[in-house]
C-alpha atoms as a PDB file:
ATOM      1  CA  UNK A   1      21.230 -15.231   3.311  1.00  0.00           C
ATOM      2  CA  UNK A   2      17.551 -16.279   4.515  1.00  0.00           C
ATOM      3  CA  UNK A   3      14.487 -15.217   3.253  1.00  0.00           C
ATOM      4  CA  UNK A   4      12.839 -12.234   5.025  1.00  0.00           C
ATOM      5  CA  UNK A   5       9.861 -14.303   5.742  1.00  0.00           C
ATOM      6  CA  UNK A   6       8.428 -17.653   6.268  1.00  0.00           C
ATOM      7  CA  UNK A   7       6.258 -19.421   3.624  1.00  0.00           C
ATOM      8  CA  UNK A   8       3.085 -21.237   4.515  1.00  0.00           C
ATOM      9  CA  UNK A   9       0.759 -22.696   2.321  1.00  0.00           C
ATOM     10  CA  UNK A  10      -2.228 -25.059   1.640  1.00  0.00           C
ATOM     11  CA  UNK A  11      -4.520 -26.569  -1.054  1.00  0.00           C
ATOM     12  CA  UNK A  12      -7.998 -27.894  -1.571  1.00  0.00           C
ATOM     13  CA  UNK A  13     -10.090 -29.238  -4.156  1.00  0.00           C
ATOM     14  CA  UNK A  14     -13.114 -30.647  -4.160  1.00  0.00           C
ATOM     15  CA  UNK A  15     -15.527 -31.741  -7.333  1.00  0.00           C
ATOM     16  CA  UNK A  16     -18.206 -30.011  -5.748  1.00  0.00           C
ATOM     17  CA  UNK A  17     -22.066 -31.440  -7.285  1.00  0.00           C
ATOM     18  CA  UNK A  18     -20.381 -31.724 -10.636  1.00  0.00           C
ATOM     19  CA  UNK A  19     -20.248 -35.778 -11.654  1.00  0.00           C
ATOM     20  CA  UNK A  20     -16.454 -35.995 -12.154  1.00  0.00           C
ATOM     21  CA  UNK A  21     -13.514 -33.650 -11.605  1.00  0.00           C
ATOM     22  CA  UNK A  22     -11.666 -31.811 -14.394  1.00  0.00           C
ATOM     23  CA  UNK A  23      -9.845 -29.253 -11.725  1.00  0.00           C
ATOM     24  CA  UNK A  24      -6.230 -30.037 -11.348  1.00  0.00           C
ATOM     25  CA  UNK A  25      -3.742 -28.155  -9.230  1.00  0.00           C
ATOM     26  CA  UNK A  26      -0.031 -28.242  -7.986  1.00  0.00           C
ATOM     27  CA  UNK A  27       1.871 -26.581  -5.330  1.00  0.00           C
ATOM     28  CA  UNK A  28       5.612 -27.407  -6.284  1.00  0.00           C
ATOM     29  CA  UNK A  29       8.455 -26.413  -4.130  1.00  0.00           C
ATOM     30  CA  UNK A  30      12.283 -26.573  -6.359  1.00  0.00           C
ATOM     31  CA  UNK A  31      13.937 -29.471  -6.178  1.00  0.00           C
ATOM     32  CA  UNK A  32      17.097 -27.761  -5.140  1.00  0.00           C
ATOM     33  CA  UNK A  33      16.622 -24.438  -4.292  1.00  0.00           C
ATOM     34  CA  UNK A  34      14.868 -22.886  -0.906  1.00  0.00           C
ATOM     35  CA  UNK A  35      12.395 -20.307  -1.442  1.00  0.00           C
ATOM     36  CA  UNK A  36      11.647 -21.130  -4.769  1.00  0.00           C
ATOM     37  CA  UNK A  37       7.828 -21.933  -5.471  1.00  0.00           C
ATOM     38  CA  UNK A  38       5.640 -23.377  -8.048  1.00  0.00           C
ATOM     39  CA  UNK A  39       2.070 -22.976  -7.809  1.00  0.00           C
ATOM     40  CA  UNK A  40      -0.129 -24.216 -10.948  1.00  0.00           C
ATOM     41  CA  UNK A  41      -4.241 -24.002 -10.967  1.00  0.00           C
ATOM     42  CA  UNK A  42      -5.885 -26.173 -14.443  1.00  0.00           C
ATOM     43  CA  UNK A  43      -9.087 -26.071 -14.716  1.00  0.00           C
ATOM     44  CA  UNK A  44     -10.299 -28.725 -17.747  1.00  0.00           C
ATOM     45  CA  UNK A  45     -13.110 -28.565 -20.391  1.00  0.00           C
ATOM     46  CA  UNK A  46     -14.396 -30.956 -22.840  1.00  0.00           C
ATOM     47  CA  UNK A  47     -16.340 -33.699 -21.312  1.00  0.00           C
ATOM     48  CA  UNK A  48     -15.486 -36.305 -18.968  1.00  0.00           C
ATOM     49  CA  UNK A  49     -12.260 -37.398 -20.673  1.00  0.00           C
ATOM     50  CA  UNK A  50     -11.140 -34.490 -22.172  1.00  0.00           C
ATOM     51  CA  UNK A  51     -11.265 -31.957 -19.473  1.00  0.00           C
ATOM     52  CA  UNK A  52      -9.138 -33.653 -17.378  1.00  0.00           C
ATOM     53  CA  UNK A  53      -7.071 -34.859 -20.157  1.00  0.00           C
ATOM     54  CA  UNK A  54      -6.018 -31.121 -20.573  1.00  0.00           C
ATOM     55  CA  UNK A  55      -5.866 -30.129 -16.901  1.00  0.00           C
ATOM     56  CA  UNK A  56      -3.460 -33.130 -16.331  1.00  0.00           C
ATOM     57  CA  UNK A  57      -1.435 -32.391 -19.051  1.00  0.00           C
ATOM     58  CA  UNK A  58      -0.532 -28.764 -18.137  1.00  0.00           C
ATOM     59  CA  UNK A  59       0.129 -30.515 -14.711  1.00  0.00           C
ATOM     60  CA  UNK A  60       2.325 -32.767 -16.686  1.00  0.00           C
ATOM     61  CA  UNK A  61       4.102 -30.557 -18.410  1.00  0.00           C
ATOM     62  CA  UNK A  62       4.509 -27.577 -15.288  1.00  0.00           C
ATOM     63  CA  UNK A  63       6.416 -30.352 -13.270  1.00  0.00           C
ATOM     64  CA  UNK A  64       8.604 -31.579 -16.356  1.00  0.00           C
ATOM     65  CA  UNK A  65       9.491 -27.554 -17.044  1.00  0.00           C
ATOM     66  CA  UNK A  66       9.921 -26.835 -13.463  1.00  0.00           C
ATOM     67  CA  UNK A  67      12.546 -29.784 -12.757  1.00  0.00           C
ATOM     68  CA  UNK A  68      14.825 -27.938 -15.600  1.00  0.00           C
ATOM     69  CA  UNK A  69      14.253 -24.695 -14.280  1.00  0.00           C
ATOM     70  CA  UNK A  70      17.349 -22.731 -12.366  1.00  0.00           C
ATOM     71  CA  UNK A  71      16.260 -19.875 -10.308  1.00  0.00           C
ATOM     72  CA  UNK A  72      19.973 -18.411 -10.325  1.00  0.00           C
ATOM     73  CA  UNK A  73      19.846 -18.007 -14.083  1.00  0.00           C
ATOM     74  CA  UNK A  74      16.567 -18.606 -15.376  1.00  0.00           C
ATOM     75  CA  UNK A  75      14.292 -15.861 -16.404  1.00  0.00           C
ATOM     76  CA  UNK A  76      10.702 -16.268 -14.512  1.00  0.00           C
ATOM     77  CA  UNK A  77       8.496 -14.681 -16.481  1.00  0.00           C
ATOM     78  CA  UNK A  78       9.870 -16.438 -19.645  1.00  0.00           C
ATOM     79  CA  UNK A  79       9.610 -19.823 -18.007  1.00  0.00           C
ATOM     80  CA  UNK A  80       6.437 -19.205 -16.940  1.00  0.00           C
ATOM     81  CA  UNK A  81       5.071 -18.241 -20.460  1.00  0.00           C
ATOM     82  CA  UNK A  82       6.600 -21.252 -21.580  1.00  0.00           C
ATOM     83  CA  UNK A  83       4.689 -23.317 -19.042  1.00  0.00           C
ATOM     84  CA  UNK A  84       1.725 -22.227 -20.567  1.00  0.00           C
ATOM     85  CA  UNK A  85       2.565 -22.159 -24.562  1.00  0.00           C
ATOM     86  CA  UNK A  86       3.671 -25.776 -24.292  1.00  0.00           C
ATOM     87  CA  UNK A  87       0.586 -26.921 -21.789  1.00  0.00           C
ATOM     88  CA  UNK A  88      -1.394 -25.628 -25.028  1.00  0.00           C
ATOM     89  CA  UNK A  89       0.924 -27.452 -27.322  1.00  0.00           C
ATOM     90  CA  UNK A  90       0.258 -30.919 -25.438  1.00  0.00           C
ATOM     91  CA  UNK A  91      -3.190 -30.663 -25.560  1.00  0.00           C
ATOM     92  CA  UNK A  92      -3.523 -29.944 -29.123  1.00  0.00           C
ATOM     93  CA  UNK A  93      -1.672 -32.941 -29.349  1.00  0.00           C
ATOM     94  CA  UNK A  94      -3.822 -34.962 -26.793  1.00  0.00           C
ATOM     95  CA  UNK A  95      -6.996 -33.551 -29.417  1.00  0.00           C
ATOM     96  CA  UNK A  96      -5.411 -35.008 -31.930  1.00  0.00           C
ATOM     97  CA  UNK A  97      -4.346 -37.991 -30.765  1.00  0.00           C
ATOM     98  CA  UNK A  98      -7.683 -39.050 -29.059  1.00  0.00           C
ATOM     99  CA  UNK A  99     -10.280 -37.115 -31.445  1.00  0.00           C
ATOM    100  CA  UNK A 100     -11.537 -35.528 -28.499  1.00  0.00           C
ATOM    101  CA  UNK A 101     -11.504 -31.561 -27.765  1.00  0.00           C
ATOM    102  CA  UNK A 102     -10.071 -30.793 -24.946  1.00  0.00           C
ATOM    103  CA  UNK A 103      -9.007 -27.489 -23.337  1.00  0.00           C
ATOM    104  CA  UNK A 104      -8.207 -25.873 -19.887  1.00  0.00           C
ATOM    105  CA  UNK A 105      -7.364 -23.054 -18.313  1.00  0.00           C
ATOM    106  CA  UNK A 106      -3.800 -22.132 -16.072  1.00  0.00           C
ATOM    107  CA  UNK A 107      -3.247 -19.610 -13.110  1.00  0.00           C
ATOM    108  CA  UNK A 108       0.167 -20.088 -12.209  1.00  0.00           C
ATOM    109  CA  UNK A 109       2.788 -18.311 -10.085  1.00  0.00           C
ATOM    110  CA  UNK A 110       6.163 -18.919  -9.558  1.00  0.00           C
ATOM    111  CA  UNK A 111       8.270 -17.116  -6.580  1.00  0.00           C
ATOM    112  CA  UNK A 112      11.300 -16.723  -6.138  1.00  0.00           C
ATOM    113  CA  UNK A 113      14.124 -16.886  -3.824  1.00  0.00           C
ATOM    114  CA  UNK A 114      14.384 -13.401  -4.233  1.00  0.00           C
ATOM    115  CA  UNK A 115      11.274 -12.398  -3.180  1.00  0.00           C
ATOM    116  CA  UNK A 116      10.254 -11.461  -6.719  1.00  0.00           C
ATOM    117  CA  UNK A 117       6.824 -12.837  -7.874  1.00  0.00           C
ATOM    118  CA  UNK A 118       5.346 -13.982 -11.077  1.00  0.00           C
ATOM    119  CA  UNK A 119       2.434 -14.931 -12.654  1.00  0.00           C
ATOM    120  CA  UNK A 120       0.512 -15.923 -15.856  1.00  0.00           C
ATOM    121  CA  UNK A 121      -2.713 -17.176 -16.893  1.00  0.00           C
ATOM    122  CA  UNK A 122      -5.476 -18.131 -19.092  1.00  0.00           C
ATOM    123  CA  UNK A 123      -9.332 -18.204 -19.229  1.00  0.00           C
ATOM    124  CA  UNK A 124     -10.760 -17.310 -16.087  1.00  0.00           C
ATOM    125  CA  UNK A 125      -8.917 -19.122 -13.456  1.00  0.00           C
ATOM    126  CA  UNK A 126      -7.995 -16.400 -11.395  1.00  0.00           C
ATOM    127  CA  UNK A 127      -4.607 -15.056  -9.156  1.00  0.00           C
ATOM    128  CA  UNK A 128      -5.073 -12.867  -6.763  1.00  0.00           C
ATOM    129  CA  UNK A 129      -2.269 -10.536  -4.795  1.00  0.00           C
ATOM    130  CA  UNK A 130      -3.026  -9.343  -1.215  1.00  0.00           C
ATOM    131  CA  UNK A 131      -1.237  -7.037   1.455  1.00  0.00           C
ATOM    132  CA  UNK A 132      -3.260  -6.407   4.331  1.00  0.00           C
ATOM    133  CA  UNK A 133      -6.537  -4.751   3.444  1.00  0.00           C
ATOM    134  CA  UNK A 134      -5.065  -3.796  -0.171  1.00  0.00           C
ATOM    135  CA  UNK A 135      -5.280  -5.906  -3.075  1.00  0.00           C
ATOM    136  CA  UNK A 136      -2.723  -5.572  -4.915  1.00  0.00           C
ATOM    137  CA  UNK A 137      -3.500  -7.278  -8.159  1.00  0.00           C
ATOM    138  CA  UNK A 138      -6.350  -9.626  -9.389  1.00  0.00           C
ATOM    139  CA  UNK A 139      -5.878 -11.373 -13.160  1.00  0.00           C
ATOM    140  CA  UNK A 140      -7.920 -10.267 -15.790  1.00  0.00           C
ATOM    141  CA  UNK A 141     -10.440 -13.130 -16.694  1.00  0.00           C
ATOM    142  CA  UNK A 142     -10.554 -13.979 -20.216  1.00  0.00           C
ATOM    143  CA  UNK A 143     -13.917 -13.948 -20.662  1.00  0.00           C
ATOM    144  CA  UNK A 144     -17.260 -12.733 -22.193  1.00  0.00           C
ATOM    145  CA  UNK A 145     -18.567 -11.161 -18.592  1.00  0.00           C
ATOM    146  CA  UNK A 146     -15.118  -9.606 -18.047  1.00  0.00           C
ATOM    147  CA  UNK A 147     -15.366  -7.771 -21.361  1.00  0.00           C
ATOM    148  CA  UNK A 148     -18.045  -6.421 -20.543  1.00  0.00           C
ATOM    149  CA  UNK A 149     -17.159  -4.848 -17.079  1.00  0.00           C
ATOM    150  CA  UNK A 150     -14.347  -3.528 -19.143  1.00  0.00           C
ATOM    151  CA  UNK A 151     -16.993  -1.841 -21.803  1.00  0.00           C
ATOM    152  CA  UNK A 152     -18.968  -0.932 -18.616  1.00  0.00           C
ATOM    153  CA  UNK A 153     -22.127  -2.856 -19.565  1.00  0.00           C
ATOM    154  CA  UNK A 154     -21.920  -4.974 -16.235  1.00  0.00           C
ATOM    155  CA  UNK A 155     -20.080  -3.736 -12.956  1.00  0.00           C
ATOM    156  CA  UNK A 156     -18.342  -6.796 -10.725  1.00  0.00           C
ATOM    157  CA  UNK A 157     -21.275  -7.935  -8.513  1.00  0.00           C
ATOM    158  CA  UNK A 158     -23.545  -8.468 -12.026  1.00  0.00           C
ATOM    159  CA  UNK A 159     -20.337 -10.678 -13.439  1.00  0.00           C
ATOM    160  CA  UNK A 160     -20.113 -12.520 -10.663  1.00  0.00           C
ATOM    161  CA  UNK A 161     -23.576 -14.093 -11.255  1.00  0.00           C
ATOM    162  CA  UNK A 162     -24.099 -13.640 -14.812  1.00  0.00           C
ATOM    163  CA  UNK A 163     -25.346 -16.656 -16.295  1.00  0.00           C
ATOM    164  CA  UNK A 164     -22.825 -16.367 -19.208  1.00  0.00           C
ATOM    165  CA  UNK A 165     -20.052 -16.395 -16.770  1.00  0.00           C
ATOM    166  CA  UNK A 166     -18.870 -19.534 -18.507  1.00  0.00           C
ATOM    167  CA  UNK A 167     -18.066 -18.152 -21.987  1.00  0.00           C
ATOM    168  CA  UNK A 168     -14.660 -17.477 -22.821  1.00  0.00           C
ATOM    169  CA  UNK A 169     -12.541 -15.809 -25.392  1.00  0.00           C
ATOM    170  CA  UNK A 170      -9.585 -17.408 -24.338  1.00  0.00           C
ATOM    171  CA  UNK A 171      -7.747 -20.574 -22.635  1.00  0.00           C
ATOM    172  CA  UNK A 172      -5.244 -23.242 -23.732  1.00  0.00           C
ATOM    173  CA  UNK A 173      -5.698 -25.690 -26.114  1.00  0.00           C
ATOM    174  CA  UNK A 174      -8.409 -24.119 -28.601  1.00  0.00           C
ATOM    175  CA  UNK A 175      -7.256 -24.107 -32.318  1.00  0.00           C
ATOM    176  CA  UNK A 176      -6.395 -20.259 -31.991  1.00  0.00           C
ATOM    177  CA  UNK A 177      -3.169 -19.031 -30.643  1.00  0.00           C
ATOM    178  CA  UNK A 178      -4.331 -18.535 -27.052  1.00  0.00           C
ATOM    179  CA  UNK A 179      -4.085 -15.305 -25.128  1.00  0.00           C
ATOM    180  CA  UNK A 180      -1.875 -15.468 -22.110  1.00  0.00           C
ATOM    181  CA  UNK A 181      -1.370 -12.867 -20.184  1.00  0.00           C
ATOM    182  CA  UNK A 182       1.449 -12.548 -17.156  1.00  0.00           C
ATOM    183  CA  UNK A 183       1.946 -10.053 -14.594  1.00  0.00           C
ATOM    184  CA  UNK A 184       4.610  -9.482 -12.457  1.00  0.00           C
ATOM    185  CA  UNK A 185       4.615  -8.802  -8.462  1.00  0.00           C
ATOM    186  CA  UNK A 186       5.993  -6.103  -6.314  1.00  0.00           C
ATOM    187  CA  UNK A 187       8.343  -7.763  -4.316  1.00  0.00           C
ATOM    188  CA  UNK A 188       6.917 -10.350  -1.764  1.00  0.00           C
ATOM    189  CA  UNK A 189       7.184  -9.280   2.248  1.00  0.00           C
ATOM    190  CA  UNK A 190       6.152 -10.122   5.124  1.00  0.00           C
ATOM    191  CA  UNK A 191       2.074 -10.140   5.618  1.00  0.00           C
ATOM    192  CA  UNK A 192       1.247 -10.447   2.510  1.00  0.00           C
ATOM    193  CA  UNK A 193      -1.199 -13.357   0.800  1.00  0.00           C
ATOM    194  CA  UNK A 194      -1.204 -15.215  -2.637  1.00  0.00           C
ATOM    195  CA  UNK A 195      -4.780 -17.058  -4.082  1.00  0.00           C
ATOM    196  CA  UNK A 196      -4.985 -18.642  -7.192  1.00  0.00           C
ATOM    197  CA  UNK A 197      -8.351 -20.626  -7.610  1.00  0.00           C
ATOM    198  CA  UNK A 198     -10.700 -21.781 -10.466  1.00  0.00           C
ATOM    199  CA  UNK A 199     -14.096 -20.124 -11.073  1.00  0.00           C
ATOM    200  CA  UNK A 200     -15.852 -22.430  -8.787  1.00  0.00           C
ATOM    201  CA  UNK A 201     -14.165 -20.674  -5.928  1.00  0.00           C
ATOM    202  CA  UNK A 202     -14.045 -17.256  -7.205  1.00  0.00           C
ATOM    203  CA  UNK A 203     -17.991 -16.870  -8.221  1.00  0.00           C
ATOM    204  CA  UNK A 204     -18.820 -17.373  -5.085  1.00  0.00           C
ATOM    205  CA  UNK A 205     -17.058 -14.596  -3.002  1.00  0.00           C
ATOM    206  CA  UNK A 206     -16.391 -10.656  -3.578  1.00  0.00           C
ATOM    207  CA  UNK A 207     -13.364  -9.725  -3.630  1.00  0.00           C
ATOM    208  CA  UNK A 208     -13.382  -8.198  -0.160  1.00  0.00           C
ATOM    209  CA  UNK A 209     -14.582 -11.566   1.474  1.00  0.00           C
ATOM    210  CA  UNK A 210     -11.695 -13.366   0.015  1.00  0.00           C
ATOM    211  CA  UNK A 211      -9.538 -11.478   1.551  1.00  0.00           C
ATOM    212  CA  UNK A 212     -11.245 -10.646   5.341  1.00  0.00           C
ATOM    213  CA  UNK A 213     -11.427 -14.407   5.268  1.00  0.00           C
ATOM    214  CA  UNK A 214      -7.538 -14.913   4.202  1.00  0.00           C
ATOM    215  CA  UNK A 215      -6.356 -11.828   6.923  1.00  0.00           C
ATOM    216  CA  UNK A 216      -8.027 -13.963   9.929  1.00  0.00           C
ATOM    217  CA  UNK A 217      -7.261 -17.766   8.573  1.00  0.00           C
ATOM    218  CA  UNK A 218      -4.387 -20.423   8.013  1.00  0.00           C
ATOM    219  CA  UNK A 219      -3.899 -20.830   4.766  1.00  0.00           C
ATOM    220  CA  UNK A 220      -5.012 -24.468   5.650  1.00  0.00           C
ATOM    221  CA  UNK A 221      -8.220 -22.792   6.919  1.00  0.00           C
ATOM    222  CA  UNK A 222      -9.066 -20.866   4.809  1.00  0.00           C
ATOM    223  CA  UNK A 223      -9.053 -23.851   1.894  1.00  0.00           C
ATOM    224  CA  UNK A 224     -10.876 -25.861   3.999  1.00  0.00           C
ATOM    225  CA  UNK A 225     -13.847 -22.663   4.958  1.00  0.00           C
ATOM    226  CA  UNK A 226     -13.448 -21.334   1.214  1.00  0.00           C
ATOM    227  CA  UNK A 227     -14.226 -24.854   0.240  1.00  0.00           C
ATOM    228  CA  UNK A 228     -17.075 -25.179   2.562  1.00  0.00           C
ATOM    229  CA  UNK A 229     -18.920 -22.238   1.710  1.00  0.00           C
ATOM    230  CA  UNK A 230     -18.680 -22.113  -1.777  1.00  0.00           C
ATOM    231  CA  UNK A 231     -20.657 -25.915  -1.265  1.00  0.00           C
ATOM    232  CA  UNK A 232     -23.119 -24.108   0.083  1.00  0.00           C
ATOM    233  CA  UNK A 233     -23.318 -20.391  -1.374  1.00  0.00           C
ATOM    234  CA  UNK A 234     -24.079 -22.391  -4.545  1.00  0.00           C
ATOM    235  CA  UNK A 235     -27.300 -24.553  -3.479  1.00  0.00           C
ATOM    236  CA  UNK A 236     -26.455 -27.825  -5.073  1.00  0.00           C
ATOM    237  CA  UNK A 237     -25.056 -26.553  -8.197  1.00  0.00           C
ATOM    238  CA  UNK A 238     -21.493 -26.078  -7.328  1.00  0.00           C
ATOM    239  CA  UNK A 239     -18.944 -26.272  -9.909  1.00  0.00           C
ATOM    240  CA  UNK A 240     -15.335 -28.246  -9.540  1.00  0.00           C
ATOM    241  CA  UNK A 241     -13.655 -26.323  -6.624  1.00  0.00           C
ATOM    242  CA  UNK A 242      -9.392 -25.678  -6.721  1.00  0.00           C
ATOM    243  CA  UNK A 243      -7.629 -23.427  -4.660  1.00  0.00           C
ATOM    244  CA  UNK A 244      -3.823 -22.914  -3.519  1.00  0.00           C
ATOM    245  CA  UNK A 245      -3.470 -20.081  -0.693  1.00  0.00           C
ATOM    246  CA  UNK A 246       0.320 -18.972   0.406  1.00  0.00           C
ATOM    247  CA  UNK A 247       1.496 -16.486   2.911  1.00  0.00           C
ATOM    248  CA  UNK A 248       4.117 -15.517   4.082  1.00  0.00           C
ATOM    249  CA  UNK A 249       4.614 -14.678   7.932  1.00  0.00           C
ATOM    250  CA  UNK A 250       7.708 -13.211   9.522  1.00  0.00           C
ATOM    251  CA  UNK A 251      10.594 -15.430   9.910  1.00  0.00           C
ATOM    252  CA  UNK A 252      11.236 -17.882  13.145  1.00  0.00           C
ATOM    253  CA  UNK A 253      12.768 -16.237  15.460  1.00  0.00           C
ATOM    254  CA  UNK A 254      16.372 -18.416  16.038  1.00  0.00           C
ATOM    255  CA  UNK A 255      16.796 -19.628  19.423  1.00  0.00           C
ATOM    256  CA  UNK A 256      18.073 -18.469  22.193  1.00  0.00           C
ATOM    257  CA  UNK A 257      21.471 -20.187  22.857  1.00  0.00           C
ATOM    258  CA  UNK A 258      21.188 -22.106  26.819  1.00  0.00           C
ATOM    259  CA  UNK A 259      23.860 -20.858  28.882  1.00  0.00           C
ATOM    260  CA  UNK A 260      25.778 -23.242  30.897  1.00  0.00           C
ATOM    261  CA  UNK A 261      24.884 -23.207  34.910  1.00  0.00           C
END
């Protein structure tokens, strides 16, 4: 049976005025199975080596997990909470290794064949669920700023633009446990749009502009104008920049058989 809708999708990442890049994304469709979907946002801390040591390896180690994983039997949120409890593992071990202390955080999603939806994350790398002018769901970030919009001390505008936006209580590879928390998704249909994206992105836009801008665009055009204007909103301080953007549209019509003359 097919899918009751058609998935399209794009990426973009950019390193923005930073001097090297410690974003790392994937968009990973199953090896085997239609309609099953990967998407994995790392965003790396620690210097020039080891932020990017830590966003490549929960890269690494979300494309080793996903070529074991089986859609037809396989729990989703369990797989993807061990995505992210053995990202952390591997970069403890990269610390160790390499004296260095690394970290990162994860946004990931993982859809199903089903339609059923997914996702987990860490720090403030951030997923977003939208249908139509309703968003559905937006990840907690796991941060100082958040915390306090939670206590009431700052509403959403003020934590956008806080200058201690950067501190957070959580994220993978830090010598505490780290918090993950996952979420799972009322069933996927037709019209409506996933984001995941790293705080370079997400500091930039309201809510509400994020998604006018996804409602009108491509996916693939709305990377490349989210992108663009987070370059500029942020006046020659912009941070790494990673985005993924999937939606899914109604399925190809099949067509019409050519009668003989």
């Amino acid at each position: 049976m097919s899918a009751p809708y058609r998935i399209s999708a794009s990426t973009g990442i950019d390193q923005g005025d930073r001097p090297y890049q410690q974003d790392q994304l994937g968009l990973l469709a199953h090896r085997y199975i239609k309609g099953c979907l990967l998407g994995v946002i790392a965003d790396g801390m620690g210097g020039l080596a080891g932020g990017r040591k830590a966003a490549d390896q929960v890269l690494l180690t979300a494309q080793q997990l996903f070529d074991q994983f089986d859609p037809s039997t396989d729990d989703g949120a369990a797989f993807l909470l061990r995505l992210a409890q053995e990202a952390h593992i591997g970069i403890r071990l990269t610390a160790a290794a390499a004296d260095l202390e690394p970290h990162s955080t994860l946004a990931s999603f993982l859809i199903l064949p089903s339609g059923d939806c997914h996702f987990v994350h860490s720090g403030d790398s951030r997923l977003y669920h939208f249908r139509g002018s309703q968003l559905l769901h937006r990840s907690k970030d796991h941060s100082l700023v958040e915390a306090l919009v939670e206590q009431g001390q700052l509403n959403e505008e003020q934590a956008r633009t806080d200058p201690r936006s950067n501190l957070l209580l959580h994220c993978l590879g830090t010598q505490q446990a780290p918090t993950i928390d996952s979420h799972r998704c009322e069933p996927l249909q037709v019209g409506d749009v996933l984001l995941a994206c790293s705080d370079g992105i997400w500091q930039c836009f309201t809510g509400q502009e994020l998604n006018t801008l996804l409602q009108r665009a491509t996916p693939r055009q709305a990377c490349e104008e989210l992108v663009a204007q987070a370059r500029l909103r942020a006046y020659g301080h912009c941070d790494n920049l990673s985005l993924i953007v999937l939606r899914l549209d109604p399925p190809a019509a099949p067509q019409s058989l050519l009668r003989p003359t």
